[in-house]
Every structure is written in structure tokens, then in C-alpha cells.
C-alpha atoms as a PDB file:
ATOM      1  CA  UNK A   1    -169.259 116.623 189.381  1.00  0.00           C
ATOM      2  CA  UNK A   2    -170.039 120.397 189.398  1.00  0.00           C
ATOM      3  CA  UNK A   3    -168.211 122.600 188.287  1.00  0.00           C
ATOM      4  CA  UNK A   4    -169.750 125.712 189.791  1.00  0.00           C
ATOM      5  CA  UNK A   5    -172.844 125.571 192.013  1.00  0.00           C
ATOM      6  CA  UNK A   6    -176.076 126.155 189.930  1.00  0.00           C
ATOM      7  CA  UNK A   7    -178.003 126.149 193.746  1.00  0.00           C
ATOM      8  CA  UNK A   8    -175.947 129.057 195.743  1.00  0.00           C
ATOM      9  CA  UNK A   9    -177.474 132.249 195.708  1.00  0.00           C
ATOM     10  CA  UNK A  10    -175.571 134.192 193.091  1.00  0.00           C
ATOM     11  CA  UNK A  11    -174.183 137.984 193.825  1.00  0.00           C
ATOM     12  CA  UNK A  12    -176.286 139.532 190.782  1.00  0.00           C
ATOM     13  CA  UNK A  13    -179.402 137.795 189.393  1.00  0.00           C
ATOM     14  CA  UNK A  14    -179.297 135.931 185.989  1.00  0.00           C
ATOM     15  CA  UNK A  15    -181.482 133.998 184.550  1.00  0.00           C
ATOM     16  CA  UNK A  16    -179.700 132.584 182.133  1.00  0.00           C
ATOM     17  CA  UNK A  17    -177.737 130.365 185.355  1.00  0.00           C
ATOM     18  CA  UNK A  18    -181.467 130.198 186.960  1.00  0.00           C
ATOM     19  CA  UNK A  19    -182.880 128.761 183.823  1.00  0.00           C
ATOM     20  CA  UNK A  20    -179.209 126.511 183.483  1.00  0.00           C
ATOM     21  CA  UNK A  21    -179.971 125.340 187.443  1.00  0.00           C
ATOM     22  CA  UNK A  22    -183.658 124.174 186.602  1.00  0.00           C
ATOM     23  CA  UNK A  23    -182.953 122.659 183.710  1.00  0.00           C
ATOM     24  CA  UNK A  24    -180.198 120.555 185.811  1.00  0.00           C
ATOM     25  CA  UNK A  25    -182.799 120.146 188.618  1.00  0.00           C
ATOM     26  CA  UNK A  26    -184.624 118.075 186.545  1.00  0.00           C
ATOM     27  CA  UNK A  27    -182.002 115.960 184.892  1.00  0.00           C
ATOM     28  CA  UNK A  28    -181.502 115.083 188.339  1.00  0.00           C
ATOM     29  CA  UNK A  29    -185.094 114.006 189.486  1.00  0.00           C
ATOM     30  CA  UNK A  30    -184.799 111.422 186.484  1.00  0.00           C
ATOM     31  CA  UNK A  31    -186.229 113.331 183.422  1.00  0.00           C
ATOM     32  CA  UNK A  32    -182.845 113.735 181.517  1.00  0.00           C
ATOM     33  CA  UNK A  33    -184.271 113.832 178.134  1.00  0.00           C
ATOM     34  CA  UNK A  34    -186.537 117.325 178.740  1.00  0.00           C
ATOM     35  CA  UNK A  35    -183.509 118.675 180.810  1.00  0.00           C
ATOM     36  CA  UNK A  36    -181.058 118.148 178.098  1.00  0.00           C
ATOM     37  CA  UNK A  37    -184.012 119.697 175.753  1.00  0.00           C
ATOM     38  CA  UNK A  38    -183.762 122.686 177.666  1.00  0.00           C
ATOM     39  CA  UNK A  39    -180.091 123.118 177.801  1.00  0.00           C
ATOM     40  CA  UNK A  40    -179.784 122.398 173.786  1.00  0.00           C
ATOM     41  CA  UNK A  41    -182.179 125.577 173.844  1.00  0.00           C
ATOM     42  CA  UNK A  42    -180.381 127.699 176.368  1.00  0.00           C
ATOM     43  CA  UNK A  43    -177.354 126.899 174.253  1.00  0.00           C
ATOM     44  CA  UNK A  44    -178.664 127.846 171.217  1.00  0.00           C
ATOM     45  CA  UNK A  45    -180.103 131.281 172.519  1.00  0.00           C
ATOM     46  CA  UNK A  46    -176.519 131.603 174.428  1.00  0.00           C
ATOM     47  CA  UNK A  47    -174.311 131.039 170.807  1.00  0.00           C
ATOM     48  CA  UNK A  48    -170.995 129.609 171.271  1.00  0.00           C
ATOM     49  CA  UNK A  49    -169.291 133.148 171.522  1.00  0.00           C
ATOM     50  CA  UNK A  50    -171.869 133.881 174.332  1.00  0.00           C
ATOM     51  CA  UNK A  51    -170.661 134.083 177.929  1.00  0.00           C
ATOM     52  CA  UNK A  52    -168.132 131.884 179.070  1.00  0.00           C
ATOM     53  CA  UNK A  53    -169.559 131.232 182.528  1.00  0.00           C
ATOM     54  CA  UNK A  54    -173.216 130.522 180.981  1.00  0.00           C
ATOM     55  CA  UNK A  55    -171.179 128.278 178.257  1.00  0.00           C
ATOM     56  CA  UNK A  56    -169.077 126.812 181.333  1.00  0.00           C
ATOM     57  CA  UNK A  57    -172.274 125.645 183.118  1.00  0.00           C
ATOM     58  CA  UNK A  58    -174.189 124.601 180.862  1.00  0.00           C
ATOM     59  CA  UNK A  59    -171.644 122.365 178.486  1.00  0.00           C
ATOM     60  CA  UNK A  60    -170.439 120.611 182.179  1.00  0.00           C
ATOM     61  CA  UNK A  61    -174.133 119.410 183.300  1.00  0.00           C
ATOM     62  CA  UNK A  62    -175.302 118.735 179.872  1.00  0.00           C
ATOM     63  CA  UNK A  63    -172.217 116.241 179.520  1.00  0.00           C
ATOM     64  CA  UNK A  64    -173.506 114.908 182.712  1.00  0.00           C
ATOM     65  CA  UNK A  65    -176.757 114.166 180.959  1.00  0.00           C
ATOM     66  CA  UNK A  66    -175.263 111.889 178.069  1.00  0.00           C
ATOM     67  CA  UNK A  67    -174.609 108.288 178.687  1.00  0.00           C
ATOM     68  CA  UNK A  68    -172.787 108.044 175.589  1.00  0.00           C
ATOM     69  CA  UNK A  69    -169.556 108.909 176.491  1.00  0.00           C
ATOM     70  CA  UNK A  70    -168.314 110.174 172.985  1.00  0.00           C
ATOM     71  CA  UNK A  71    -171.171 112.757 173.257  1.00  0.00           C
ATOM     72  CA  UNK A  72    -170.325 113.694 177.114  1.00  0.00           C
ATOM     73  CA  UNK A  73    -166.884 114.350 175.693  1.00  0.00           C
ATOM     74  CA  UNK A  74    -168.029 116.799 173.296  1.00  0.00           C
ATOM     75  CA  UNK A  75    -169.879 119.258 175.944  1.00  0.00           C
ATOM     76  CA  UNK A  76    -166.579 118.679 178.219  1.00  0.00           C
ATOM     77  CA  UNK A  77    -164.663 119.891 175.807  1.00  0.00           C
ATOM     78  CA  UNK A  78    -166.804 122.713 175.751  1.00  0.00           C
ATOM     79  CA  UNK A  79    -166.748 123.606 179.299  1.00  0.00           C
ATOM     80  CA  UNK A  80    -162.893 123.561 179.401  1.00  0.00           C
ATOM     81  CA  UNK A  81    -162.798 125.809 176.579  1.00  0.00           C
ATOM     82  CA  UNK A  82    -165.482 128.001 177.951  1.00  0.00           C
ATOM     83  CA  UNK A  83    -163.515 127.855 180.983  1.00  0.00           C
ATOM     84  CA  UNK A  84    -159.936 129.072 179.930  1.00  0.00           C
ATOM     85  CA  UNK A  85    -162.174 132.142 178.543  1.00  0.00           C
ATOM     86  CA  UNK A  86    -163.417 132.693 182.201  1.00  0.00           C
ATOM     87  CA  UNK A  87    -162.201 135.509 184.677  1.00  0.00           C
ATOM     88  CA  UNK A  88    -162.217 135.654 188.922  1.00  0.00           C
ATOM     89  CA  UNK A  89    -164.154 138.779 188.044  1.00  0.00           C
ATOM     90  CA  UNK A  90    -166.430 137.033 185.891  1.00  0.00           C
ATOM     91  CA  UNK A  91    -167.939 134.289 188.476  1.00  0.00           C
ATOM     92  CA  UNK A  92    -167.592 136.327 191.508  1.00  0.00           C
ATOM     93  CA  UNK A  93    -170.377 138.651 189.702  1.00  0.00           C
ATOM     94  CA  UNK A  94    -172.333 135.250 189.804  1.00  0.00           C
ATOM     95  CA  UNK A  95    -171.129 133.886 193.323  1.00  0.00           C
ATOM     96  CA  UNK A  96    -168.461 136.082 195.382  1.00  0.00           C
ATOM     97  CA  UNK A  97    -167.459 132.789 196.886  1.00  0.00           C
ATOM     98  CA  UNK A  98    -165.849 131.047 193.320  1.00  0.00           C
ATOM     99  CA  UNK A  99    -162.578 131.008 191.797  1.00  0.00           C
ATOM    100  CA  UNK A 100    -162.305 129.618 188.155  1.00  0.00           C
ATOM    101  CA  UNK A 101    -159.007 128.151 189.231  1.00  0.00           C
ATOM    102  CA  UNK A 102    -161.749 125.453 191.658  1.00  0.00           C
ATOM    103  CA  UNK A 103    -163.266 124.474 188.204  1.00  0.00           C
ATOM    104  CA  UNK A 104    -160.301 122.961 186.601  1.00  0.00           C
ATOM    105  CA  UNK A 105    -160.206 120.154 188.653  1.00  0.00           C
ATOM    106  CA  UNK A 106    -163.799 119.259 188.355  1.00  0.00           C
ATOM    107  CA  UNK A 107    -163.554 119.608 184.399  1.00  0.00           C
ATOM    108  CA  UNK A 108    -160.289 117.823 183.987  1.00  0.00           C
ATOM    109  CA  UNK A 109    -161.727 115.097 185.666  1.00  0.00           C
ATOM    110  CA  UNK A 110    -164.444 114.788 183.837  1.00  0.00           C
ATOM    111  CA  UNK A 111    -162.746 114.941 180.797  1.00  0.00           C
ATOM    112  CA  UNK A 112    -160.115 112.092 181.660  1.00  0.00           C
ATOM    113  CA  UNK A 113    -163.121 109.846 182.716  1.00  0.00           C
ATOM    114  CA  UNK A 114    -164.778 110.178 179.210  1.00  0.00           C
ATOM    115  CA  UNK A 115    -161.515 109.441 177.741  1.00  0.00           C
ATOM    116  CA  UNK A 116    -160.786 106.362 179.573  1.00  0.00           C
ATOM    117  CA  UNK A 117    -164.293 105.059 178.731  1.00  0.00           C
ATOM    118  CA  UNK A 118    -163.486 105.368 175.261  1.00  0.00           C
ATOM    119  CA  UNK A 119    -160.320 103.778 175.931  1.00  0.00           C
ATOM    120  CA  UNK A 120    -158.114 106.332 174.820  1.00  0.00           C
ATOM    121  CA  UNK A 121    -155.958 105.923 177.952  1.00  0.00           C
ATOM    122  CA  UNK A 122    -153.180 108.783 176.731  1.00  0.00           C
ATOM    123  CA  UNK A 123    -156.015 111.051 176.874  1.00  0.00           C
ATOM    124  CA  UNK A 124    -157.415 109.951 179.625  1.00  0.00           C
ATOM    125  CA  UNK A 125    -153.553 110.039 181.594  1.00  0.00           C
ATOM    126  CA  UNK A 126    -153.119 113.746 180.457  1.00  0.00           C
ATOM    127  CA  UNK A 127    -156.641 114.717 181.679  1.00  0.00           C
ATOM    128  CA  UNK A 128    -156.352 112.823 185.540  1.00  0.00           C
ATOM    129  CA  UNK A 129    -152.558 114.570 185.839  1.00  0.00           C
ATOM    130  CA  UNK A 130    -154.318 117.746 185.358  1.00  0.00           C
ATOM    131  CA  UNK A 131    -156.899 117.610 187.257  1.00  0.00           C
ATOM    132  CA  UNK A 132    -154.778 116.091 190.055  1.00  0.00           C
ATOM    133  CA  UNK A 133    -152.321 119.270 189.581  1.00  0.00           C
ATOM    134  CA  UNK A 134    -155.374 121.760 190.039  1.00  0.00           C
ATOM    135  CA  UNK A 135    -156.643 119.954 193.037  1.00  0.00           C
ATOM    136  CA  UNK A 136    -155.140 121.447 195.511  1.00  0.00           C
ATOM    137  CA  UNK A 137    -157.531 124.465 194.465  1.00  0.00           C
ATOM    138  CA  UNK A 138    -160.449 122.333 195.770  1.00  0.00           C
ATOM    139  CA  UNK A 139    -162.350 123.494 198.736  1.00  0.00           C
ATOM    140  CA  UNK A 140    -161.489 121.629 202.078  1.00  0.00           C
ATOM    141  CA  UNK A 141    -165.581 120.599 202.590  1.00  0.00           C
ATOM    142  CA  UNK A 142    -167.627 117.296 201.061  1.00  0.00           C
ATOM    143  CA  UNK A 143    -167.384 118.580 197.646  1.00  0.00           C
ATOM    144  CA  UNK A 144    -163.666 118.917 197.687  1.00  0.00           C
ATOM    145  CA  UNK A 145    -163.470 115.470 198.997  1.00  0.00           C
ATOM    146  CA  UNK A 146    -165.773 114.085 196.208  1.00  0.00           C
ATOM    147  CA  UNK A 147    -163.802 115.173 193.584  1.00  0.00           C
ATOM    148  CA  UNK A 148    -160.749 114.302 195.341  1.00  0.00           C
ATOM    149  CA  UNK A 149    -161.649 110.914 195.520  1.00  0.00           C
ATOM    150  CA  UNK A 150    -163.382 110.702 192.275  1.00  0.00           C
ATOM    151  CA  UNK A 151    -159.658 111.782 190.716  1.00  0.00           C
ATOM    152  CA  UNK A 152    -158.224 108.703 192.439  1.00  0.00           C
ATOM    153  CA  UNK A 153    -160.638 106.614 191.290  1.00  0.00           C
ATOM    154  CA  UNK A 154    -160.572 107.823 188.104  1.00  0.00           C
ATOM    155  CA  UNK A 155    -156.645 107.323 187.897  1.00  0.00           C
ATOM    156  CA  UNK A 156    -157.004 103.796 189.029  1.00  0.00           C
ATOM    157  CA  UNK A 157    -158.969 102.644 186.840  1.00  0.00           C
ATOM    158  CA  UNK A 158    -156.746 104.131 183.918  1.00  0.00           C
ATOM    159  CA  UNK A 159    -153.820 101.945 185.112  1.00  0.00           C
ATOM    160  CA  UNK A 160    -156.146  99.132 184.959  1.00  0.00           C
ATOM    161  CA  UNK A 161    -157.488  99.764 181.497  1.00  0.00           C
ATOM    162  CA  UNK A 162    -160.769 100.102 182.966  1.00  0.00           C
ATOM    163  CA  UNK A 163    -163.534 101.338 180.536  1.00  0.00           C
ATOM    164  CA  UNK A 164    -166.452 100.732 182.878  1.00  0.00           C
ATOM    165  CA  UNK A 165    -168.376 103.507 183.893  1.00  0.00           C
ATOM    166  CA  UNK A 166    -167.940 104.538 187.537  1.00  0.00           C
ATOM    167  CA  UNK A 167    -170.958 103.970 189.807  1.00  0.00           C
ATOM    168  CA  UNK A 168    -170.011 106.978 191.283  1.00  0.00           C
ATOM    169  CA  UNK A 169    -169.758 108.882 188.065  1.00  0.00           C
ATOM    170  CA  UNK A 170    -172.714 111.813 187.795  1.00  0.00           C
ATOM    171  CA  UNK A 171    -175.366 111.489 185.426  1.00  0.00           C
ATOM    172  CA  UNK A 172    -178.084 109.588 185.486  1.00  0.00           C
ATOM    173  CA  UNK A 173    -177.726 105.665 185.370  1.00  0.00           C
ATOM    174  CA  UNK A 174    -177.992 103.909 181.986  1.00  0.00           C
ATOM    175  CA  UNK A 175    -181.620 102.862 181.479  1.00  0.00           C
ATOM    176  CA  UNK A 176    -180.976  99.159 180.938  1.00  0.00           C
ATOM    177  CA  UNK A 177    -180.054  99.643 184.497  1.00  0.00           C
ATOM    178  CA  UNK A 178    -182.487 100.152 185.999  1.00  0.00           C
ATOM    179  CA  UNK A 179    -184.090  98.001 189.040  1.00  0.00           C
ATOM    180  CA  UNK A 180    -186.828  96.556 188.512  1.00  0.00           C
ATOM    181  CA  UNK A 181    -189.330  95.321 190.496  1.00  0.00           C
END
């Protein structure tokens, strides 16, 4: 899921989100091991007192770019607390259109999802309930229905004790995956 759109054309340049939205760009078209290169760097050169919307973006679609659950957990941590550090002001300077308030369900969910693959179903209960008490600060278009769905899914297969990853779930696919022909 995204938490903020890396694609939208922002209200004041930055190339610190341009250089975030490449980097993601190519996770996407299958090379997620030189996209999550990049990010490591851009985090680096951003520090973890840096911005909180570069810190926000970046930690979200790195965890996208980790299989490993345990290690998408880490950079969704991240983004949540990179996130309560974020003002209206803040990502309006970057898109007028965005509210942090529209992020909290996106990074809740991905949080509770992580959790539940680890099994740690508590977690993973506490994490869905937020993100299903922020969604009513989703958009009303595809993307709001994405996560909105993805949040039911997601609390479904808590109750069942599901640890499977979601085919829906972002990120690439797991390599041993993959179809061959």
C-alpha cells in the first residue's frame, strides 16, 4: 500500500521524494535488490532525525521491498514513527492534496499484516483496529477501496490465525515463486 503518492506532482520540488519515487519505480519493475540499495542510501544521507515526510516515504516502500517479514516490520515501524512527527503543513508543501491523517490507515495496516505473519496475533489485532478506526480518512476513489479491502482481509485472516502472506499484499513476490516456464 502507499502511504503517500511518490507519482503526483508535488507543490514544491524535492528531490529527495523524486529520488524516493525512482528508487520505488524500480522495486516495482522487478529489480528490488538495487531499489532497496538506493533507499538504504537515501536513508543514510536523510539520518533518522531527518525529515519526517522523506523518513515516512521512504521506511513505508522500503518495507514493501522485504519479503522477510521481521525486516518489513522494522521500516514500518519507522514510517509510523516518522509519521506521528508529520504535520498537514508538512505534506501539503509536497502535495496540496494530502492529509497525514490518510496515512494512518495505510501504515497501520501494514503494520498489523507483518505482525500476523509473524504470528504475533495481539499485535497484529491492535494494528487492524487502528487502521480500521483511521479509515474513514481514506479517499472515496480505487485507492481508498484497496486499502479498505486490504484491512478486511487483513482482519480475517487474524481471526483465522493465518500467517500466509496475502497475494494481494505489495511487494514483490517471493522468488521461489516465481513461474516458470
Amino acid at each position: 500500500m502507499t502511504a503517500t503518492p511518490t507519482t503526483a506532482t508535488p507543490a514544491t520540488p524535492d528531490p529527495t521524494m523524486e529520488a524516493i519515487g525512482h528508487a520505488v519505480t524500480e522495486g516495482r519493475a522487478g529489480d528490488a535488490a538495487s531499489a532497496r540499495r538506493k533507499l538504504l542510501d537515501l536513508w543514510s544521507a536523510i539520518g533518522v532525525t531527518g525529515d519526517p515526510l522523506h523518513r515516512c516515504t521512504l521506511a513505508h516502500h522500503l518495507a514493501d521491498l522485504h519479503e522477510d517479514p521481521a525486516q518489513a516490520l522494522a521500516w514500518d515501524i519507522r514510517a509510523l514513527d516518522a509519521a506521528d512527527a508529520l504535520t498537514d503543513q508538512r505534506v501539503q508543501q509536497h502535495h496540496a492534496g494530502l492529509h497525514i491523517a490518510g496515512f494512518y490507515p495505510s501504515l497501520h495496516l501494514n503494520l498489523a499484516d507483518n505482525y500476523r505473519r509473524l504470528g504475533s496475533f495481539e499485535a497484529a489485532t491492535e494494528h487492524i483496529d487502528a487502521a480500521t478506526q483511521h479509515a474513514p480518512d481514506l479517499p472515496r476513489n480505487p485507492y481508498g477501496d484497496l486499502l479498505r479491502t486490504a484491512i478486511r482481509d487483513v482482519a480475517e485472516a487474524i481471526t483465522r490465525r493465518d500467517t500466509a502472506r496475502r497475494a494481494s499484499a505489495p511487494g514483490t513476490p517471493p522468488e521461489n515463486t516465481a513461474v516458470q516456464t
